[in-house]
PDB file of N, CA and C in Angstrom:
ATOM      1  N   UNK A   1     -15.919 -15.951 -41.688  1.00  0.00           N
ATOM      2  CA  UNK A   1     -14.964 -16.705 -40.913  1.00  0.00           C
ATOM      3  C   UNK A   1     -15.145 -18.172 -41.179  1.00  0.00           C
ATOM      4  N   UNK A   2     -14.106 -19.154 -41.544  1.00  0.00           N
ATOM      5  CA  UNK A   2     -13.887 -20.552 -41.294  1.00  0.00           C
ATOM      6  C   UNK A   2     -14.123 -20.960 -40.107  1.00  0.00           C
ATOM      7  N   UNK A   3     -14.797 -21.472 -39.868  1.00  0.00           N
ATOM      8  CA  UNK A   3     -15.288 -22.555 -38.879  1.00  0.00           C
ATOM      9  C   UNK A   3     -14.617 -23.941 -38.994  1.00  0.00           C
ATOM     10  N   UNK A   4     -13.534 -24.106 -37.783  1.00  0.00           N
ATOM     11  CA  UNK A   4     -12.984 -25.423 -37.436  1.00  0.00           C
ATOM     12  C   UNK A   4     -13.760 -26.327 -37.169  1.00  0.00           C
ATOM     13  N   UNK A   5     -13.757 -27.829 -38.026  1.00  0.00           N
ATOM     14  CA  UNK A   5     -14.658 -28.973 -37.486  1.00  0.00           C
ATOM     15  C   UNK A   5     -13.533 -29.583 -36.573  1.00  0.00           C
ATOM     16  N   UNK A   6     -14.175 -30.579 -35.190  1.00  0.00           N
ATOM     17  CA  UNK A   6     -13.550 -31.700 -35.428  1.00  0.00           C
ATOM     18  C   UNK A   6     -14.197 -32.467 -35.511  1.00  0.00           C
ATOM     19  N   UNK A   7     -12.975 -33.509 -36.595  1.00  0.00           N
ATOM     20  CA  UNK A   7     -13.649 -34.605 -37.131  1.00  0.00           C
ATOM     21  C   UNK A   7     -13.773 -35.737 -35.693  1.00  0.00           C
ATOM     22  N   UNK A   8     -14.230 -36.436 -35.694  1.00  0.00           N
ATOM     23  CA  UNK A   8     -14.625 -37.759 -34.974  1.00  0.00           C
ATOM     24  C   UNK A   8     -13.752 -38.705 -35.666  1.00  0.00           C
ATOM     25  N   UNK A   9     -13.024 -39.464 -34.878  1.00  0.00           N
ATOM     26  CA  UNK A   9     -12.352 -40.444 -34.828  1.00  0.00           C
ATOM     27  C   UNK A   9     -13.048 -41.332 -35.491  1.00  0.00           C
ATOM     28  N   UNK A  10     -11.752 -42.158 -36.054  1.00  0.00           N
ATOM     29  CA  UNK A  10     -12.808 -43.572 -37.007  1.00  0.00           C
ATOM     30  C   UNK A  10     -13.286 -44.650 -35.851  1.00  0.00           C
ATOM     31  N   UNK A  11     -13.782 -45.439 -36.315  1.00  0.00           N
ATOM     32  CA  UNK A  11     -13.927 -46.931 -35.766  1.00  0.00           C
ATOM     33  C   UNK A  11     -13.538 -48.225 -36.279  1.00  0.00           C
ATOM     34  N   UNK A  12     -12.828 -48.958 -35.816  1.00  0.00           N
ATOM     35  CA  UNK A  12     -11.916 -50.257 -36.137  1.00  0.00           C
ATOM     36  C   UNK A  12     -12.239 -51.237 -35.227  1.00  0.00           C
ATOM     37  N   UNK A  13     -13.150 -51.719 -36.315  1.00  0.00           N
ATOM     38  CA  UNK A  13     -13.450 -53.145 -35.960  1.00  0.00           C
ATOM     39  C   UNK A  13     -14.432 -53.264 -34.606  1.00  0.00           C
ATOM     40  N   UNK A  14     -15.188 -52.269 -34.363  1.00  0.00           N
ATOM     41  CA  UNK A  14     -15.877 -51.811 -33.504  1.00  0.00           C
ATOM     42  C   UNK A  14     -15.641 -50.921 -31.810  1.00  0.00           C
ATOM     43  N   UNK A  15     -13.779 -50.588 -32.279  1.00  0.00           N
ATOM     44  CA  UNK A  15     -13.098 -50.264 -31.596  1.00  0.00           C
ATOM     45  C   UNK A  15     -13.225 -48.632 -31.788  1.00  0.00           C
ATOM     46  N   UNK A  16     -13.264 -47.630 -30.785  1.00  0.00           N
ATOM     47  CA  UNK A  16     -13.262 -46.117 -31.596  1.00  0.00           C
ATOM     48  C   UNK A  16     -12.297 -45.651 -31.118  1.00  0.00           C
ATOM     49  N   UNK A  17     -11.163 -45.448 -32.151  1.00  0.00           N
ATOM     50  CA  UNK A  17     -10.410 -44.749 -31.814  1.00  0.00           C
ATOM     51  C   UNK A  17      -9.950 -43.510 -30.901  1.00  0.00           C
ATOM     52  N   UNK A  18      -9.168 -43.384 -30.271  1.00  0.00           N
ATOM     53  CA  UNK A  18      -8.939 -42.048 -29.351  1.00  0.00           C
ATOM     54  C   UNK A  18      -7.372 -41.494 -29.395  1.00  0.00           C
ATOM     55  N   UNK A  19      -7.340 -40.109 -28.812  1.00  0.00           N
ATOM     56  CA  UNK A  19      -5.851 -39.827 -28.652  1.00  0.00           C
ATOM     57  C   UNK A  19      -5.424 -40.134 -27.623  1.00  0.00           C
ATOM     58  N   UNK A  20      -4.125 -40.626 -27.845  1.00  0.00           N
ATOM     59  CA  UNK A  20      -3.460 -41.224 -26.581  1.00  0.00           C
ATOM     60  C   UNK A  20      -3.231 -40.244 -25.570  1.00  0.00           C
ATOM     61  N   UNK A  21      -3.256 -40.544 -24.496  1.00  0.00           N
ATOM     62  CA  UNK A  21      -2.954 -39.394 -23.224  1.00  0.00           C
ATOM     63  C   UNK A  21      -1.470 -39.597 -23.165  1.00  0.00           C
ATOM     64  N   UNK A  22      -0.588 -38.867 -23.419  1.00  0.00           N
ATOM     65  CA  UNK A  22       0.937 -38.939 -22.804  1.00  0.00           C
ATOM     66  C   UNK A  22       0.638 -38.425 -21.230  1.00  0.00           C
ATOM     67  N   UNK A  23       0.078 -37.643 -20.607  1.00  0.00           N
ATOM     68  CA  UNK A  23       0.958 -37.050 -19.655  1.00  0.00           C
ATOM     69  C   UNK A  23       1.135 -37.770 -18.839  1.00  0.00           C
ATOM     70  N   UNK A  24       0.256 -39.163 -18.200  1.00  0.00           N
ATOM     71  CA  UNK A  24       1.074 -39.893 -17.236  1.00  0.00           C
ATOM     72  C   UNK A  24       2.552 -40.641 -17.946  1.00  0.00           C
ATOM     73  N   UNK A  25       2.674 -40.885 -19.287  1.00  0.00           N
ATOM     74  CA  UNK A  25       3.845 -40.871 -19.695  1.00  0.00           C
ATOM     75  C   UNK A  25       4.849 -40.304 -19.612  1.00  0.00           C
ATOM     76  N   UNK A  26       4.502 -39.384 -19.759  1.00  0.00           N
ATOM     77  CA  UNK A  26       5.523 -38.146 -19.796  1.00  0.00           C
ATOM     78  C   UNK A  26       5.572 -37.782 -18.306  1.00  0.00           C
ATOM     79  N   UNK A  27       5.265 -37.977 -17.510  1.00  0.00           N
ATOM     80  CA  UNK A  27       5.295 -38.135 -15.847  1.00  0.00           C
ATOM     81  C   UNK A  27       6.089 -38.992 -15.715  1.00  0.00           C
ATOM     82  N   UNK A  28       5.819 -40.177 -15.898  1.00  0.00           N
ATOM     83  CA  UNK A  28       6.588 -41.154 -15.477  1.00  0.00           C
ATOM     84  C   UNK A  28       8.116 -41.367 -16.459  1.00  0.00           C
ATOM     85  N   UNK A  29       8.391 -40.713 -17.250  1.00  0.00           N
ATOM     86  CA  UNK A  29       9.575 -40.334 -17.737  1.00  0.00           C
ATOM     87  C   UNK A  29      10.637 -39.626 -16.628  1.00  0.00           C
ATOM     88  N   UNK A  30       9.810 -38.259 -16.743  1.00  0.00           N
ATOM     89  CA  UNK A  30      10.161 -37.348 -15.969  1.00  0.00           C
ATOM     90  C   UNK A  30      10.661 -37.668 -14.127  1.00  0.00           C
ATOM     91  N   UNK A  31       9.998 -39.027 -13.708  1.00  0.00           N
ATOM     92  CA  UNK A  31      10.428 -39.562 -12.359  1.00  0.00           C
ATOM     93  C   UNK A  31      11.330 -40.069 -12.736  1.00  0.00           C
ATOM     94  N   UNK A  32      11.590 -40.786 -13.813  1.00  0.00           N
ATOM     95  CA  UNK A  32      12.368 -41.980 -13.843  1.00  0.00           C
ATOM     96  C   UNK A  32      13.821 -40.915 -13.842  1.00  0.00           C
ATOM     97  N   UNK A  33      13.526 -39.806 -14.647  1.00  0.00           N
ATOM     98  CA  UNK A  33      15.061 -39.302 -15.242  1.00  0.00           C
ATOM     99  C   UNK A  33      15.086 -38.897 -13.433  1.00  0.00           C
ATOM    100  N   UNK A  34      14.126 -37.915 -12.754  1.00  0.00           N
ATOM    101  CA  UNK A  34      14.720 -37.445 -11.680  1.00  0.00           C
ATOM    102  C   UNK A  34      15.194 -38.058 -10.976  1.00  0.00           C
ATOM    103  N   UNK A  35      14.631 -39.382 -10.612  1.00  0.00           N
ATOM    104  CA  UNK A  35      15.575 -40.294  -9.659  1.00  0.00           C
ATOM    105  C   UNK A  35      16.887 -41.104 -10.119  1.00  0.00           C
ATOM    106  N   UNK A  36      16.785 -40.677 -11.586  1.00  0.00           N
ATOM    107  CA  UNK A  36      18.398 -41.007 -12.287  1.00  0.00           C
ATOM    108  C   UNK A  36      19.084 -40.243 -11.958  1.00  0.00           C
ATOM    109  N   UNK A  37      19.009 -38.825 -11.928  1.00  0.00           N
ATOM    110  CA  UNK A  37      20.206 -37.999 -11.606  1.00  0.00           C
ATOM    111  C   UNK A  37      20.230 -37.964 -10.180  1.00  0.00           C
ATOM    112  N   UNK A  38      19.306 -38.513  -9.298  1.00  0.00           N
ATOM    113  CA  UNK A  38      19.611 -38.098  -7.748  1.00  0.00           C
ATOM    114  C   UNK A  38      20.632 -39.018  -7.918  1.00  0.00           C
ATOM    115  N   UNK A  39      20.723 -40.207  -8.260  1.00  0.00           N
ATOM    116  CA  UNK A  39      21.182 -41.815  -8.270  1.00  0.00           C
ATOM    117  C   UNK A  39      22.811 -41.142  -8.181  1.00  0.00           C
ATOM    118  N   UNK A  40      22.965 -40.386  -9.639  1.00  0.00           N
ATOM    119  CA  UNK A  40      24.485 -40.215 -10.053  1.00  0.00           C
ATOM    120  C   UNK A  40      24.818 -39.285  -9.577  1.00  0.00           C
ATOM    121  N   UNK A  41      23.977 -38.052  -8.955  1.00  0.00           N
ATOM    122  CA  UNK A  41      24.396 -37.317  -8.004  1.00  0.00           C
ATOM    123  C   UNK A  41      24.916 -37.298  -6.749  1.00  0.00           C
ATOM    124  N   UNK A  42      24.484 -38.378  -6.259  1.00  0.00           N
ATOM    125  CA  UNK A  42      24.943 -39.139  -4.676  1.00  0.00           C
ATOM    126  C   UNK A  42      25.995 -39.444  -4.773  1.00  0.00           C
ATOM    127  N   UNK A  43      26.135 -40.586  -5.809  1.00  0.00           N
ATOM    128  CA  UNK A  43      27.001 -41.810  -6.316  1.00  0.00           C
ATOM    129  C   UNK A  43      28.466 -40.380  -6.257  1.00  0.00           C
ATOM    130  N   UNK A  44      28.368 -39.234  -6.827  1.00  0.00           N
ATOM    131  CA  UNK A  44      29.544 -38.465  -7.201  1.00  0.00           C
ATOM    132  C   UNK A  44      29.723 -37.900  -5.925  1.00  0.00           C
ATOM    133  N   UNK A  45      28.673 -37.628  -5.278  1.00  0.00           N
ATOM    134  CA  UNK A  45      28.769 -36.459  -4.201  1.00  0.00           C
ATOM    135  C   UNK A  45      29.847 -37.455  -2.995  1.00  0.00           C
ATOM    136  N   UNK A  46      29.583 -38.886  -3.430  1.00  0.00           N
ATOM    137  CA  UNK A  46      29.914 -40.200  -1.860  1.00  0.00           C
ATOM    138  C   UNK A  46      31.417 -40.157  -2.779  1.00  0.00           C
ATOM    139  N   UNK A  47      31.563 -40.371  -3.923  1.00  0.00           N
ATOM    140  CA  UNK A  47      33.478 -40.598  -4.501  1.00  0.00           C
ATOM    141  C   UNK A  47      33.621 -39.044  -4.014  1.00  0.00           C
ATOM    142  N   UNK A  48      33.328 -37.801  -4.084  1.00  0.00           N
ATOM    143  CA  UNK A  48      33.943 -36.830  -3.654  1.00  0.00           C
ATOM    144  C   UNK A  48      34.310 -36.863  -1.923  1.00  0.00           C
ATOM    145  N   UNK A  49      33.356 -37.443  -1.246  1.00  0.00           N
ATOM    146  CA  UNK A  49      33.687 -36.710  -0.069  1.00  0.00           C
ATOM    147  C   UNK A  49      35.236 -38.303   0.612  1.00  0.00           C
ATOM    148  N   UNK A  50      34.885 -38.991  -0.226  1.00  0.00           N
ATOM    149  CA  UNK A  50      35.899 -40.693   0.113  1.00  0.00           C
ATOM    150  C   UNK A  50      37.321 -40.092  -0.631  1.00  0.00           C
ATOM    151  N   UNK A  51      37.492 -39.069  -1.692  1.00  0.00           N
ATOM    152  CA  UNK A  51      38.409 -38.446  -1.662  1.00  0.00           C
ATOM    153  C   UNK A  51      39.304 -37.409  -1.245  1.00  0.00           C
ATOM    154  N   UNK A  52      38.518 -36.572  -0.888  1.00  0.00           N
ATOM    155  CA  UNK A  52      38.361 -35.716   0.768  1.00  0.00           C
ATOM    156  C   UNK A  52      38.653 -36.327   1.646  1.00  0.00           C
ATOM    157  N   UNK A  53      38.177 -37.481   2.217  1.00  0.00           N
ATOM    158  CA  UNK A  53      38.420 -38.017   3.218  1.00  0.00           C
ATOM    159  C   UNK A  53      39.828 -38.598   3.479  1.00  0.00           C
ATOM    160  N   UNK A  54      40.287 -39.650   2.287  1.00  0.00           N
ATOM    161  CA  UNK A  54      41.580 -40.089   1.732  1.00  0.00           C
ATOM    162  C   UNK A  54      42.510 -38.965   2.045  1.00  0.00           C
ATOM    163  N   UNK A  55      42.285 -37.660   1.691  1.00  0.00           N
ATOM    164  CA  UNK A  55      43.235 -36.714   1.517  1.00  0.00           C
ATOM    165  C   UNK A  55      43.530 -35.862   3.175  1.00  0.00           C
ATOM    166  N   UNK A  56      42.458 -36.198   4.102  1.00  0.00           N
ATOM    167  CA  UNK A  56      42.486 -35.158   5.253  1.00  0.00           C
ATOM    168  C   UNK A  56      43.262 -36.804   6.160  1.00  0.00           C
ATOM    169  N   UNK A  57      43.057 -37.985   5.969  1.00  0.00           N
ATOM    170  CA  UNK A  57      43.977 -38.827   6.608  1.00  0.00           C
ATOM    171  C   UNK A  57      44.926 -38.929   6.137  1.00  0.00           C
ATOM    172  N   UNK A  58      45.683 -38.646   5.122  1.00  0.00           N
ATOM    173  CA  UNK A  58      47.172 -38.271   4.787  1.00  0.00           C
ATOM    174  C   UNK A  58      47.698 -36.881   5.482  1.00  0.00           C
ATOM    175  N   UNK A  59      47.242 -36.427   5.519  1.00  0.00           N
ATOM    176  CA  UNK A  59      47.216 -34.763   6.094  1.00  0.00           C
ATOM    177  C   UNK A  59      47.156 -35.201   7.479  1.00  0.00           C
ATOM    178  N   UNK A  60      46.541 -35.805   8.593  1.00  0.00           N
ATOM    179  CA  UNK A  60      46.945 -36.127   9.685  1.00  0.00           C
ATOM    180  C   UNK A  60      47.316 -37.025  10.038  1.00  0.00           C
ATOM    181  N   UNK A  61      48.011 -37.993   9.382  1.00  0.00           N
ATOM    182  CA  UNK A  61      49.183 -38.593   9.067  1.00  0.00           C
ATOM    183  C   UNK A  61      50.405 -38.193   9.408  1.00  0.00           C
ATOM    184  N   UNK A  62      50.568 -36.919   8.259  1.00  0.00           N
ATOM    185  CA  UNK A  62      51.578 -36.117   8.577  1.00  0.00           C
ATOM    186  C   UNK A  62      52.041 -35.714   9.703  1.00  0.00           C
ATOM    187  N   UNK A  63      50.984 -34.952   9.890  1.00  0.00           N
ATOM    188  CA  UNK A  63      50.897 -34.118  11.317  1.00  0.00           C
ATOM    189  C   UNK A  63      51.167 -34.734  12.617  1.00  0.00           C
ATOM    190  N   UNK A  64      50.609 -35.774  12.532  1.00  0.00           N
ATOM    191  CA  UNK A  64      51.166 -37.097  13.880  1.00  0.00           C
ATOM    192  C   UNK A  64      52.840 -37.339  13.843  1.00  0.00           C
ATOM    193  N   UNK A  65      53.537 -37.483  12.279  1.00  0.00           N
ATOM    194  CA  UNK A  65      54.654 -37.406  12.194  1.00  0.00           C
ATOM    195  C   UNK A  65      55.511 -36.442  12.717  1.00  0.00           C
ATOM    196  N   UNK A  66      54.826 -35.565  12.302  1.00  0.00           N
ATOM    197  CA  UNK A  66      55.752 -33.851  12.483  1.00  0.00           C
ATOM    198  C   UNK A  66      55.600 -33.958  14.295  1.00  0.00           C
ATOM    199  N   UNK A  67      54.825 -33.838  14.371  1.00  0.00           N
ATOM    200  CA  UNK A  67      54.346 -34.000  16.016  1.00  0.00           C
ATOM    201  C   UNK A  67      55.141 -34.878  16.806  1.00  0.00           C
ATOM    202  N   UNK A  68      55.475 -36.259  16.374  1.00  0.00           N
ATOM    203  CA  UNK A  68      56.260 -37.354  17.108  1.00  0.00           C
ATOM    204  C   UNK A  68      57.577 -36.634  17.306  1.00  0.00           C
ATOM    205  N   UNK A  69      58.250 -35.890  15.505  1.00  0.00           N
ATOM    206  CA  UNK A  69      59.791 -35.414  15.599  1.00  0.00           C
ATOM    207  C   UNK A  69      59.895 -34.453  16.603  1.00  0.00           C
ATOM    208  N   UNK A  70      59.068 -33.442  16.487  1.00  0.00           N
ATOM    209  CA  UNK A  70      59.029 -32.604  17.141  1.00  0.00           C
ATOM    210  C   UNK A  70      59.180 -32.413  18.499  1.00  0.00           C
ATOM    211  N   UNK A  71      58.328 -33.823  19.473  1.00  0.00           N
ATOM    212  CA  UNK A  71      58.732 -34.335  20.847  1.00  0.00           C
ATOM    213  C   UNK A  71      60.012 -34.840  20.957  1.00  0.00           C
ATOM    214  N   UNK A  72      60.617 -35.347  20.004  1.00  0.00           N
ATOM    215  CA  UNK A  72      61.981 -35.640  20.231  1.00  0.00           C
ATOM    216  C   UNK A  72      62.584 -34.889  20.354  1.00  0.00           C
ATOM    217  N   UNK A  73      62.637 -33.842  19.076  1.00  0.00           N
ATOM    218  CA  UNK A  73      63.228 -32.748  19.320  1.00  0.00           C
ATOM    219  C   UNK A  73      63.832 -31.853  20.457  1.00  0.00           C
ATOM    220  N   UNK A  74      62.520 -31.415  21.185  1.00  0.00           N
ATOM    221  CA  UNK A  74      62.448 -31.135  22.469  1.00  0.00           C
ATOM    222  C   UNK A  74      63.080 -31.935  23.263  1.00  0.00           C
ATOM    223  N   UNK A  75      62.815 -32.908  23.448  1.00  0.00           N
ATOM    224  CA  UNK A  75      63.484 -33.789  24.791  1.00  0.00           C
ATOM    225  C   UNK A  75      64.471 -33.742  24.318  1.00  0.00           C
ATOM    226  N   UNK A  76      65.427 -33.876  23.347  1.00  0.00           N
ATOM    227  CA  UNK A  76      66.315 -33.477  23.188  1.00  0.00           C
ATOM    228  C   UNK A  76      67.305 -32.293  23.345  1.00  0.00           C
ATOM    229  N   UNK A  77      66.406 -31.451  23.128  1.00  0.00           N
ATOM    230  CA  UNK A  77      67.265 -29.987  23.240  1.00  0.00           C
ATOM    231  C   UNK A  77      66.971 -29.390  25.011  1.00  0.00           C
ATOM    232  N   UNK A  78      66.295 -30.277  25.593  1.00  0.00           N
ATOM    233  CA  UNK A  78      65.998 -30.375  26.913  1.00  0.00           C
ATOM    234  C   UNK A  78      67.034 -31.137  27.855  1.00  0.00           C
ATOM    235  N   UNK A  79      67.778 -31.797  27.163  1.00  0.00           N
ATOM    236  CA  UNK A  79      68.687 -32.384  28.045  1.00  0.00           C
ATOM    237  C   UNK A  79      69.698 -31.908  28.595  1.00  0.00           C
ATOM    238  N   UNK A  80      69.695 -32.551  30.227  1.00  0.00           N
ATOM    239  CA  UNK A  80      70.684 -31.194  30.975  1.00  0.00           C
ATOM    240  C   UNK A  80      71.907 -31.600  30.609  1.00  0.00           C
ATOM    241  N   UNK A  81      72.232 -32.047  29.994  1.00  0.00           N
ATOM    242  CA  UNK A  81      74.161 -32.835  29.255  1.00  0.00           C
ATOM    243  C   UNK A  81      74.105 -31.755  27.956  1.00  0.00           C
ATOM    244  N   UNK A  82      73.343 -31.132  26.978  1.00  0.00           N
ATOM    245  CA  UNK A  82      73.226 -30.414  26.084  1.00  0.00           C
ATOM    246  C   UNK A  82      73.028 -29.155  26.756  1.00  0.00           C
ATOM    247  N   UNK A  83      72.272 -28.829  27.384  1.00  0.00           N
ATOM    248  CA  UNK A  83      72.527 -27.480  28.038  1.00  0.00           C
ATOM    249  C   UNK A  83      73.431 -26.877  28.416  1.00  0.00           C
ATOM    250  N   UNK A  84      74.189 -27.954  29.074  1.00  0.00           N
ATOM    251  CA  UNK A  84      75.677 -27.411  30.333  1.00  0.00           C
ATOM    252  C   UNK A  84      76.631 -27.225  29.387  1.00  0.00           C
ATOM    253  N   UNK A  85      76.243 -28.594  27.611  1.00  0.00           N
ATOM    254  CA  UNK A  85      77.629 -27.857  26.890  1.00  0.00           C
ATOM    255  C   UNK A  85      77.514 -26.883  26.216  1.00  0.00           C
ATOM    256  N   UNK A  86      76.236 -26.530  26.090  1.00  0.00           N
ATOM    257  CA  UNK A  86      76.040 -25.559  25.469  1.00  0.00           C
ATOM    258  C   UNK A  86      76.671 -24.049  25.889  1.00  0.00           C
ATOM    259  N   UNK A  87      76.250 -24.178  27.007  1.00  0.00           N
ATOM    260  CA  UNK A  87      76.465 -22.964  27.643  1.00  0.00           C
ATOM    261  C   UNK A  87      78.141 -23.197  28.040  1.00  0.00           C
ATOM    262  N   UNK A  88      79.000 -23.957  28.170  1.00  0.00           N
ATOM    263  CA  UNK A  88      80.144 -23.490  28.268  1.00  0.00           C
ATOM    264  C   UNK A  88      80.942 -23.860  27.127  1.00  0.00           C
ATOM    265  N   UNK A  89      80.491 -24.244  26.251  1.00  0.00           N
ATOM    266  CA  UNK A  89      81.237 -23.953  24.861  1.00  0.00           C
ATOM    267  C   UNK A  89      80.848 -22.686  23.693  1.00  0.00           C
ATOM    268  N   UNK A  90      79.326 -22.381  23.799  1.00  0.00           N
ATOM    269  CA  UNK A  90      78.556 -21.124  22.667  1.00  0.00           C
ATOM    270  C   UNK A  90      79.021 -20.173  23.709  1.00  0.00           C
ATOM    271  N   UNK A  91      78.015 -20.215  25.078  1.00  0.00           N
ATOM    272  CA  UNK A  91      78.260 -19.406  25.789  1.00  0.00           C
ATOM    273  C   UNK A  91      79.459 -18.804  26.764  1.00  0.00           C
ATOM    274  N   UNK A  92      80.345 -19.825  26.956  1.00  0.00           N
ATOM    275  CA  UNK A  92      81.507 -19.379  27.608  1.00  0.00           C
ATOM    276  C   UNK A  92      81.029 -19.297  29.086  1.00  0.00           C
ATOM    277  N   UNK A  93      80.247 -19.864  29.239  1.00  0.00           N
ATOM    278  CA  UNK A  93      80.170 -19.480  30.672  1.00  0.00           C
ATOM    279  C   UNK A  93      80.464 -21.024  31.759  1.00  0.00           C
ATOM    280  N   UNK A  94      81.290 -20.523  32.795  1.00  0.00           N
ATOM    281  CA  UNK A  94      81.357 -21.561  33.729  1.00  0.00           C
ATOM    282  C   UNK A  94      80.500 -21.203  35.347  1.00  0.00           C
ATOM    283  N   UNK A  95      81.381 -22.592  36.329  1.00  0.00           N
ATOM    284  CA  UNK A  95      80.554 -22.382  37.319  1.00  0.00           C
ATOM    285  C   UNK A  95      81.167 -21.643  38.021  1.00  0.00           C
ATOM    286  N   UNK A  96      80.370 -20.679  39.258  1.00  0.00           N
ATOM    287  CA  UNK A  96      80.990 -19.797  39.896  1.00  0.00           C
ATOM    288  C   UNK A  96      81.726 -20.133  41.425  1.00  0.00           C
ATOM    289  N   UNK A  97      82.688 -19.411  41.433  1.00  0.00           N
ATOM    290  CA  UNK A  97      83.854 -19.595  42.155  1.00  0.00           C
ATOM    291  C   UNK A  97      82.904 -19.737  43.803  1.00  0.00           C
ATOM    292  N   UNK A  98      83.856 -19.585  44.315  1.00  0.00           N
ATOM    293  CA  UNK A  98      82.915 -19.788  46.197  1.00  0.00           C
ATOM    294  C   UNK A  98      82.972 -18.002  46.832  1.00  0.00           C
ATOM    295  N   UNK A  99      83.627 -17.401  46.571  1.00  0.00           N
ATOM    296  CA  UNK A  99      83.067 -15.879  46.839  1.00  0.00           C
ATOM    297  C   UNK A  99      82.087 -15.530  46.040  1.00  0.00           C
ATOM    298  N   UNK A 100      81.628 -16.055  45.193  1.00  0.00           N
ATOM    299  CA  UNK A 100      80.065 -15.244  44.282  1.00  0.00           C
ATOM    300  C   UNK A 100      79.224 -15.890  44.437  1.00  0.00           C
ATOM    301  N   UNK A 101      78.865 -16.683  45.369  1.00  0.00           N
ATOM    302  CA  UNK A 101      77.958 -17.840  45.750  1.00  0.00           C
ATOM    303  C   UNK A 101      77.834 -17.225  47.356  1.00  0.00           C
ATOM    304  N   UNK A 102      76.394 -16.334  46.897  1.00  0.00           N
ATOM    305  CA  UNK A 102      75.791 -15.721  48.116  1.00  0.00           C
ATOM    306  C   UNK A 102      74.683 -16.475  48.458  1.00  0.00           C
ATOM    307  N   UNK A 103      74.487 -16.966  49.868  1.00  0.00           N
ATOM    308  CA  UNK A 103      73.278 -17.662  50.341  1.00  0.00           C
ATOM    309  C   UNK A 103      72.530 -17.162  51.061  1.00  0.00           C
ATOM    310  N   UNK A 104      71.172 -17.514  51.164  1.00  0.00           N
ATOM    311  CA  UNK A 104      70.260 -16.456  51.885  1.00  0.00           C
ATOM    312  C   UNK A 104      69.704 -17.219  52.371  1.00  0.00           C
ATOM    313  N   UNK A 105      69.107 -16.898  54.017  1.00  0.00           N
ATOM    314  CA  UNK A 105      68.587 -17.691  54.849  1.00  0.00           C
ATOM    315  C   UNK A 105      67.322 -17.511  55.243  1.00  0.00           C
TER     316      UNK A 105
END
């Protein structure tokens, strides 16, 4: 069997060489990217919900509109001048004579 040496690092200039450690590098990469994507993740998640938001105050917007016509509407079709013609022009009906006008005491 071959037997692996390792060699020993040179020396420069009375300096001895070594291998560099990445992993706090590579750590501190790895924070930097994670708190990059929280960054642009927020940043998208805050334009999504401000467009959502934009979109549910148009939407009750509306609805306040529809709502206002709608009270008119009513008070309108509530009025006793629209009723009375209603009923004696669709309906044909008038007021009753003085023998069908029974009172109770």
């Amino acid at each position: 069997m071959a037997e692996t040496t390792i060699k020993a690092l040179p020396k420069i200039n009375g300096f001895a060489l070594r291998r560099p450690n990445l992993l706090p590098v590579l750590g501190f990469i790895a924070l930097l990217l994670s708190v990059s994507l929280f960054f642009v993740w927020s940043r998208v998640q805050v334009t999504s919900l401000e467009y959502e938001m934009s979109q549910l105050q148009s939407t009750l917007r509306d609805l306040r509109q529809e709502t206002s016509n709608l009270r008119l509407e009513a008070a309108s079709l509530r009025s006793p001048e629209r009723i009375e013609r209603v009923a004696r022009q669709e309906l044909r009906l008038r007021l009753p004579s003085a023998d069908q006008v029974i009172t109770v005491d």
